[in-house]
Protein backbone atom coordinates (compact mmCIF):
# COMPACT_ATOMS: atom_id res chain seq x y z
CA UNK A 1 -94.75 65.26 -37.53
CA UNK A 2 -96.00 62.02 -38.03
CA UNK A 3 -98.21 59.32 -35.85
CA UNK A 4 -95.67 56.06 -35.37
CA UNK A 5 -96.23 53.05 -33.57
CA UNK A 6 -93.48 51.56 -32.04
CA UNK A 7 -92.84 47.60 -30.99
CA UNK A 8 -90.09 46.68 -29.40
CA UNK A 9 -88.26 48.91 -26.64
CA UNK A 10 -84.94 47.34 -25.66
CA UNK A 11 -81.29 48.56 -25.61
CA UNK A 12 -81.94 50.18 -28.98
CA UNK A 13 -85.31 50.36 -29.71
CA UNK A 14 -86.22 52.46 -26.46
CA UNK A 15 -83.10 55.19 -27.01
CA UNK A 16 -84.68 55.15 -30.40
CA UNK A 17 -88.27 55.78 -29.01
CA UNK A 18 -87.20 58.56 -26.75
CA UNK A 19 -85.18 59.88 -29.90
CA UNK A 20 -88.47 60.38 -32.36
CA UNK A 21 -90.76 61.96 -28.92
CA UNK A 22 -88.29 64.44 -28.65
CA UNK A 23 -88.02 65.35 -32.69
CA UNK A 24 -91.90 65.87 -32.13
CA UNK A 25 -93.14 62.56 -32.92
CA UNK A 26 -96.54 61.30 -31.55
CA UNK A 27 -95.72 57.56 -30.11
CA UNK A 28 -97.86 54.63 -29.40
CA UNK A 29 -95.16 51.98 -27.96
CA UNK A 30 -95.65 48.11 -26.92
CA UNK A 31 -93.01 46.12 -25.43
CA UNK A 32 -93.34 42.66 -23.77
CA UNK A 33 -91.18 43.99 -20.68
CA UNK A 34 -92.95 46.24 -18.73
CA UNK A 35 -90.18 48.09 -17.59
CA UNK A 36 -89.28 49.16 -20.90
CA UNK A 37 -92.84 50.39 -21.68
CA UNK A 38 -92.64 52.31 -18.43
CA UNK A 39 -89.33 54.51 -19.39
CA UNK A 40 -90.71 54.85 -22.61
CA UNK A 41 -94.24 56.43 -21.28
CA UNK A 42 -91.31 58.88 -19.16
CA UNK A 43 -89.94 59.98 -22.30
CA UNK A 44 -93.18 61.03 -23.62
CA UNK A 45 -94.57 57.86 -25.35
CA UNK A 46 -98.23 56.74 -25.07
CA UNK A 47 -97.81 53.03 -23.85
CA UNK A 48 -100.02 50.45 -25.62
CA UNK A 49 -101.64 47.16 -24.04
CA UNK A 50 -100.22 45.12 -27.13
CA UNK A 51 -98.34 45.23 -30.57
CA UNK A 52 -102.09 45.76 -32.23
CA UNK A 53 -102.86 48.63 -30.04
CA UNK A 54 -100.25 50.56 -31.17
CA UNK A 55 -101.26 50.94 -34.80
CA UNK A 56 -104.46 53.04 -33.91
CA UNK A 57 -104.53 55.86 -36.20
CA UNK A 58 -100.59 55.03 -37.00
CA UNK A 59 -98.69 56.63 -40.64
CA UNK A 60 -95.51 54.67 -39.29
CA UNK A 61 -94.85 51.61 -37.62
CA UNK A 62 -91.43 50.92 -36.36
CA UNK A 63 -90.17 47.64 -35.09
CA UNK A 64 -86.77 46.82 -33.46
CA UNK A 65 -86.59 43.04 -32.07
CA UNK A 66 -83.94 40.67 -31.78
CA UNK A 67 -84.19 37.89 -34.72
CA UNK A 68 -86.19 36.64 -37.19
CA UNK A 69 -88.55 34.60 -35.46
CA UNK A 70 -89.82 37.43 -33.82
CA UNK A 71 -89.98 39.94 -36.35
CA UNK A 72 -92.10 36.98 -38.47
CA UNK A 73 -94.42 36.69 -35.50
CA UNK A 74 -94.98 40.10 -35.12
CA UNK A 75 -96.14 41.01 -38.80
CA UNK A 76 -97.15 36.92 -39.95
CA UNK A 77 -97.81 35.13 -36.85
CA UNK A 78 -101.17 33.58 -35.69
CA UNK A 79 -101.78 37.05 -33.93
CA UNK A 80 -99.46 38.97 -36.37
CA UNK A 81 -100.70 42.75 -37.29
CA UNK A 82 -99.52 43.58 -40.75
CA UNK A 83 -103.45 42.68 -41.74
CA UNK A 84 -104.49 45.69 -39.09
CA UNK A 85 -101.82 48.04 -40.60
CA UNK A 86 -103.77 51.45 -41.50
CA UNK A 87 -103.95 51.81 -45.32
CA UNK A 88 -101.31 54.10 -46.28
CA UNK A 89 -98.70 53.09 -43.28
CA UNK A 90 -95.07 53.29 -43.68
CA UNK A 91 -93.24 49.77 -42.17
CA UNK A 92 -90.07 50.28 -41.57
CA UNK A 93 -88.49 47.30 -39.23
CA UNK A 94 -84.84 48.00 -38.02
CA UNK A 95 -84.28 44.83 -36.63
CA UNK A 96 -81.38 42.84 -37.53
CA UNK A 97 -82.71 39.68 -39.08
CA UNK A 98 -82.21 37.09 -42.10
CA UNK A 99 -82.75 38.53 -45.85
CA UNK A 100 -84.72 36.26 -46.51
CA UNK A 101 -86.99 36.76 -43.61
CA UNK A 102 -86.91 41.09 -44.55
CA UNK A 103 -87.83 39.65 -48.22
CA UNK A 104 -90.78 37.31 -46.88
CA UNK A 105 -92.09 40.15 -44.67
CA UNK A 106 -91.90 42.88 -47.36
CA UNK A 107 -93.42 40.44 -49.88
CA UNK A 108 -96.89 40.26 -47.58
CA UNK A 109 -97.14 43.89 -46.92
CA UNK A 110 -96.35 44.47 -50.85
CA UNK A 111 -99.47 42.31 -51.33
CA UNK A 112 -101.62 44.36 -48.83
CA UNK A 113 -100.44 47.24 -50.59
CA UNK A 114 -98.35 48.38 -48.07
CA UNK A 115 -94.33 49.96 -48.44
CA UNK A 116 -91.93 47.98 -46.28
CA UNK A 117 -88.33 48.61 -45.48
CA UNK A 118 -85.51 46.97 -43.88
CA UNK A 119 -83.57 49.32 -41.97
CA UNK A 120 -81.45 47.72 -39.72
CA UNK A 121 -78.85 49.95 -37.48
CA UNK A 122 -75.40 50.43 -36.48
CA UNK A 123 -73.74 52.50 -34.01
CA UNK A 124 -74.48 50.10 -31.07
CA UNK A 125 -76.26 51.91 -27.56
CA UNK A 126 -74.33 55.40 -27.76
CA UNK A 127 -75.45 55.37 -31.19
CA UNK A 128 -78.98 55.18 -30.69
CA UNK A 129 -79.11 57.06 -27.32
CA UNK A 130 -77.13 59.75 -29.06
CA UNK A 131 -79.21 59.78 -31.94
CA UNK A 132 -76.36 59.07 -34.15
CA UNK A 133 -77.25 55.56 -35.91
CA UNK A 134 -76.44 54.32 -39.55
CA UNK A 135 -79.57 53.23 -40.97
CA UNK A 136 -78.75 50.93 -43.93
CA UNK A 137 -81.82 50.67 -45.65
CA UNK A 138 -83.16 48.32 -48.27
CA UNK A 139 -86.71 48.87 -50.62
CA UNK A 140 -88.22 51.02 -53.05
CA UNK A 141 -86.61 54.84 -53.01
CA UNK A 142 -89.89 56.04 -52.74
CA UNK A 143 -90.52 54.84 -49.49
CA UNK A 144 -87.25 55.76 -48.39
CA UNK A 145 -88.05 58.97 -48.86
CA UNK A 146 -90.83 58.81 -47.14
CA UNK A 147 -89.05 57.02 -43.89
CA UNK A 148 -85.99 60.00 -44.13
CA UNK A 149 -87.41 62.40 -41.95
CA UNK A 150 -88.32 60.11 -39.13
CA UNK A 151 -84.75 58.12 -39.70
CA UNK A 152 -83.32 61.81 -39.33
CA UNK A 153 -84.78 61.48 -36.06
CA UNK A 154 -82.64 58.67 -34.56
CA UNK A 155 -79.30 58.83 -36.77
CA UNK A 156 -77.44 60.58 -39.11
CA UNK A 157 -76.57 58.37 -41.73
CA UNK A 158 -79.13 56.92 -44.51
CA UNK A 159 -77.81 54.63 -47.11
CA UNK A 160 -80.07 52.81 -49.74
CA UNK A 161 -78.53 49.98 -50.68
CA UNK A 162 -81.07 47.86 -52.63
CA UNK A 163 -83.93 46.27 -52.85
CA UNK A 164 -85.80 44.42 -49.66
CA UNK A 165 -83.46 42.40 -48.00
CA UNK A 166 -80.55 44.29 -49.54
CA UNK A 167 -80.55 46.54 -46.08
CA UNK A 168 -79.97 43.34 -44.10
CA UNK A 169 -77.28 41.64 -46.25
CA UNK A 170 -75.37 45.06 -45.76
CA UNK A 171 -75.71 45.03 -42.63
CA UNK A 172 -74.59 41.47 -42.08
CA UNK A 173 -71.60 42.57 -43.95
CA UNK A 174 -70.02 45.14 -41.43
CA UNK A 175 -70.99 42.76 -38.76
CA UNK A 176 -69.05 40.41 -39.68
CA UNK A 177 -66.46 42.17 -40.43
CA UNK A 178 -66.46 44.00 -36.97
CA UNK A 179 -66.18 40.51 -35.63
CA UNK A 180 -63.35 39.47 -37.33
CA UNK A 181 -61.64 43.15 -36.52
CA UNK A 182 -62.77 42.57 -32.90
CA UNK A 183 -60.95 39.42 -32.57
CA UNK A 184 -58.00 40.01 -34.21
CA UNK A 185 -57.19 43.44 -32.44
CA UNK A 186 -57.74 41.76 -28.93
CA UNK A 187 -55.42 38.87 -30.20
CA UNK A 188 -52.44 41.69 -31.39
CA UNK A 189 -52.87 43.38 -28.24
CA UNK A 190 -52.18 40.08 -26.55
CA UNK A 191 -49.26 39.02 -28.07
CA UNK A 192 -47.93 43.01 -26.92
CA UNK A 193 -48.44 42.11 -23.61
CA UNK A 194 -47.26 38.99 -23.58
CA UNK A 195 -43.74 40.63 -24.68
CA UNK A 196 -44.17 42.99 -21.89
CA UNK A 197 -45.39 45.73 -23.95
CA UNK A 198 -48.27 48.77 -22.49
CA UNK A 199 -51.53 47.58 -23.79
CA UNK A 200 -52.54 51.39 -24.01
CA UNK A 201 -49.39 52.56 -25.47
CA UNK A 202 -49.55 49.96 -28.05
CA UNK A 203 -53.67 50.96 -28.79
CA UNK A 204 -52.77 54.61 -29.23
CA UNK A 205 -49.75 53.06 -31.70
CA UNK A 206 -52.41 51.28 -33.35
CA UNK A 207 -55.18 53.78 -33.51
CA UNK A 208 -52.83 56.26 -35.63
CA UNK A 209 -51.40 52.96 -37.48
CA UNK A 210 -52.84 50.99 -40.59
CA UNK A 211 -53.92 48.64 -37.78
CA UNK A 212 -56.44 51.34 -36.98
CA UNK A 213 -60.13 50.57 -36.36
CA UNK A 214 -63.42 50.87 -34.52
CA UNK A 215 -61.94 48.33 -32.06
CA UNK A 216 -58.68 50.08 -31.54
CA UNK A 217 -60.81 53.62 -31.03
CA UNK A 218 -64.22 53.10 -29.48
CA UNK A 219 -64.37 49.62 -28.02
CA UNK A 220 -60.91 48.46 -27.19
CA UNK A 221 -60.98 44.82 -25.74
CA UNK A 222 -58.76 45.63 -23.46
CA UNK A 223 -59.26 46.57 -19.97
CA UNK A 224 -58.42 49.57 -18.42
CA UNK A 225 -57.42 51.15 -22.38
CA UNK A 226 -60.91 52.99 -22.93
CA UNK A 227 -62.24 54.25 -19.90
CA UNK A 228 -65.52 54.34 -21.16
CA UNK A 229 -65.16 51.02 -23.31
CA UNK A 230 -67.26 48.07 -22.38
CA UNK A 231 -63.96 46.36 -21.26
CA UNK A 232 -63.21 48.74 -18.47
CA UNK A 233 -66.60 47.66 -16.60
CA UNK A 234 -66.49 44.25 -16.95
CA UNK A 235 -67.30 43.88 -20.36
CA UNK A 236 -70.80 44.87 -18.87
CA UNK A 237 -73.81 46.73 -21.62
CA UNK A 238 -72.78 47.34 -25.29
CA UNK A 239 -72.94 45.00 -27.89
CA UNK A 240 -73.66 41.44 -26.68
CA UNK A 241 -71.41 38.54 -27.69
CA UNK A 242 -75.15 36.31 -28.48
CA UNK A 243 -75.80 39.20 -30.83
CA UNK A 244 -73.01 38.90 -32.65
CA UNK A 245 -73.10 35.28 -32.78
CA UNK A 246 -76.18 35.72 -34.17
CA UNK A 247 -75.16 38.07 -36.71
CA UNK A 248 -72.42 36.01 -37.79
CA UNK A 249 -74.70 32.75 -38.29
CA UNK A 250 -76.97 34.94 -40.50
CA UNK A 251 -73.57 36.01 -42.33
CA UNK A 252 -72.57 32.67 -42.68
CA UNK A 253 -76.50 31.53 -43.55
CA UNK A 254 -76.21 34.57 -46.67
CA UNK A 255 -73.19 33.09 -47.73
CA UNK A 256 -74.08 29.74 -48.25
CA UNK A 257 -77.90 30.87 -49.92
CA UNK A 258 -75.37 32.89 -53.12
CA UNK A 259 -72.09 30.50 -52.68
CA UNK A 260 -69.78 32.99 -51.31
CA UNK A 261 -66.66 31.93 -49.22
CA UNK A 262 -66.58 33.17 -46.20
CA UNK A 263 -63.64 31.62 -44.35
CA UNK A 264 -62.42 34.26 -41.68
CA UNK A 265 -66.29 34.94 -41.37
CA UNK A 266 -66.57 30.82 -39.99
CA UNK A 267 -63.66 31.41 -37.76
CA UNK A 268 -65.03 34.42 -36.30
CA UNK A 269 -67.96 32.91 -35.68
CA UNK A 270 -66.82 29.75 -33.88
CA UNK A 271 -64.47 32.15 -32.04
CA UNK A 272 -68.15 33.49 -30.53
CA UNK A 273 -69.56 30.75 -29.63
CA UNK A 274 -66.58 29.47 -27.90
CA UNK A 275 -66.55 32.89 -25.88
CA UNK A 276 -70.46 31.72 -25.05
CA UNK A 277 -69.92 28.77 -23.91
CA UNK A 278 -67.18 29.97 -21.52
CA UNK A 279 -69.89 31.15 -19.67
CA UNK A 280 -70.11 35.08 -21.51
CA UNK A 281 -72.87 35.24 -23.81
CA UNK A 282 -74.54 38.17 -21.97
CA UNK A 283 -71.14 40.05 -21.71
CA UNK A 284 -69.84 42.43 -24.79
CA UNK A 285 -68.63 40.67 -27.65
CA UNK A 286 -65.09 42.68 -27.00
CA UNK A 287 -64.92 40.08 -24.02
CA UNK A 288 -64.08 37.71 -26.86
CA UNK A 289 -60.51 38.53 -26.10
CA UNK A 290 -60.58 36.53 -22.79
CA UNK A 291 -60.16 33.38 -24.73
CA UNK A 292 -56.81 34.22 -25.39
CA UNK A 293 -56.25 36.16 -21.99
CA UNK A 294 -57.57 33.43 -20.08
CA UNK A 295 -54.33 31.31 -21.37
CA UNK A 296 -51.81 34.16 -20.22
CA UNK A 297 -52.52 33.54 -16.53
């Protein structure tokens, strides 16, 4: 079992925590929010006074934060700590950032002679309480072999797909299309209800139908349809509607760095930050269906 530092113990990156102390992992974990630090110390981890105290003796270090700004900071910044990085440590951030921020990182750890990988997640909270994430990974396949048994740890899907960076344009790539699926399945179910139709009727129609999806199966928009969907508490917890803003601008961001078209990718993105600035940023993105709810009375 290995030695891993851990930064960054949120929605994901605590579950995750908890995930690798219970496969036998040693931890040393830092979060800003001492909350988070404190549940992770109750699962088993050894809380650290900062980021820098974590790597003490570390063969892993793990980081899970929200964008790139932060996940530059932690490794680049004024007080960043890829110089204090034991010789011989495994990086591995999962944080869903730019690619050209994963490729900037992993360049300066290269240079210190250090492997880096982008391993950003999917599979939302459940996923990484459960211990069930996708971890779509991009850098050299020797490292990922060396990262597989602790990934085995907190999911149960590895894919390589590429080179540093690669891991997050991947990534970026479901997102967006989950965003697009998203919106258009709360807009169909809509229109069904607008006619007078069952909204759960039509979702179970759906979910055996070529209009099947995650949406339709595991997050329905639609309250009252999933009874343990985000939607059927208020759109409160899972995935939030920033984050996927976020992820979309980063989409959008890719596709302008290579040229790609991205047209439904725009849409769904405006679509999210019209649903913030009604007021539910913090909410699930699923409660992106409320701009088209909000107009049926």
């Amino acid at each position: 079992m290995s030695r891993i530092a851990f930064i960054g113990l949120g929605n994901m990156g605590g579950p995750m925590a908890a995930n690798l102390v219970k496969a036998g992992h040693s931890l040393r974990v830092f979060d800003l929010v001492p909350a988070a630090l404190q549940a992770a110390q109750a699962a088993g981890a050894l809380p650290a006074t900062s980021a820098a105290q974590t790597l003490e003796g570390a063969e892993a270090v793990i980081s899970m934060l929200p964008a790139s700004k932060h996940v530059e900071g932690l490794y680049l910044g004024e007080e960043g700590i890829l110089g204090q990085v034991p010789d011989g440590a495994l990086v591995i951030d999962c944080s869903t950032i730019a690619p050209a921020s994963a490729r900037k990182v992993a360049q300066a750890a290269g240079a210190r002679g250090l492997a880096m990988l982008d391993a950003p997640v999917s599979g939302g909270t459940a996923g990484a309480q459960a211990g069930t994430l996708t971890f779509i990974v991009g850098g050299e396949q020797a490292a990922v072999e060396r990262a597989r048994p602790i990934l085995q740890a907190m999911g149960k899907n590895i894919f390589h797909v590429g080179a540093s960076g690669a891991g997050q344009v991947a990534k970026l790539c479901n997102n967006m299309a989950l965003g697009v699926i998203m919106a258009v399945t709360g807009e169909a179910i809509s229109l069904g209800v607008a006619h007078g139709l069952d909204p759960k009727v039509l979702s179970q129609m759906m979910a055996v139908s070529t209009g099947r999806s995650w949406a339709t199966e595991v997050c329905n928009p639609w309250p009252g349809v999933l009874e343990n969907a985000p939607a059927s508490r208020g759109y409160q917890g899972g995935f939030g509607n920033d984050l996927m803003l976020k992820d979309l601008g980063l989409a959008v961001e890719a596709a302008l760095a290579v040229g790609a078209t991205i047209p439904l990718g725009e849409v769904a993105r405006n679509l999210y930050a019209m649903n913030k600035q009604a007021g539910r940023g913090g909410l699930d993105f699923s409660s992106v269906v409320q701009l088209v709810t909000d107009k049926l009375g």
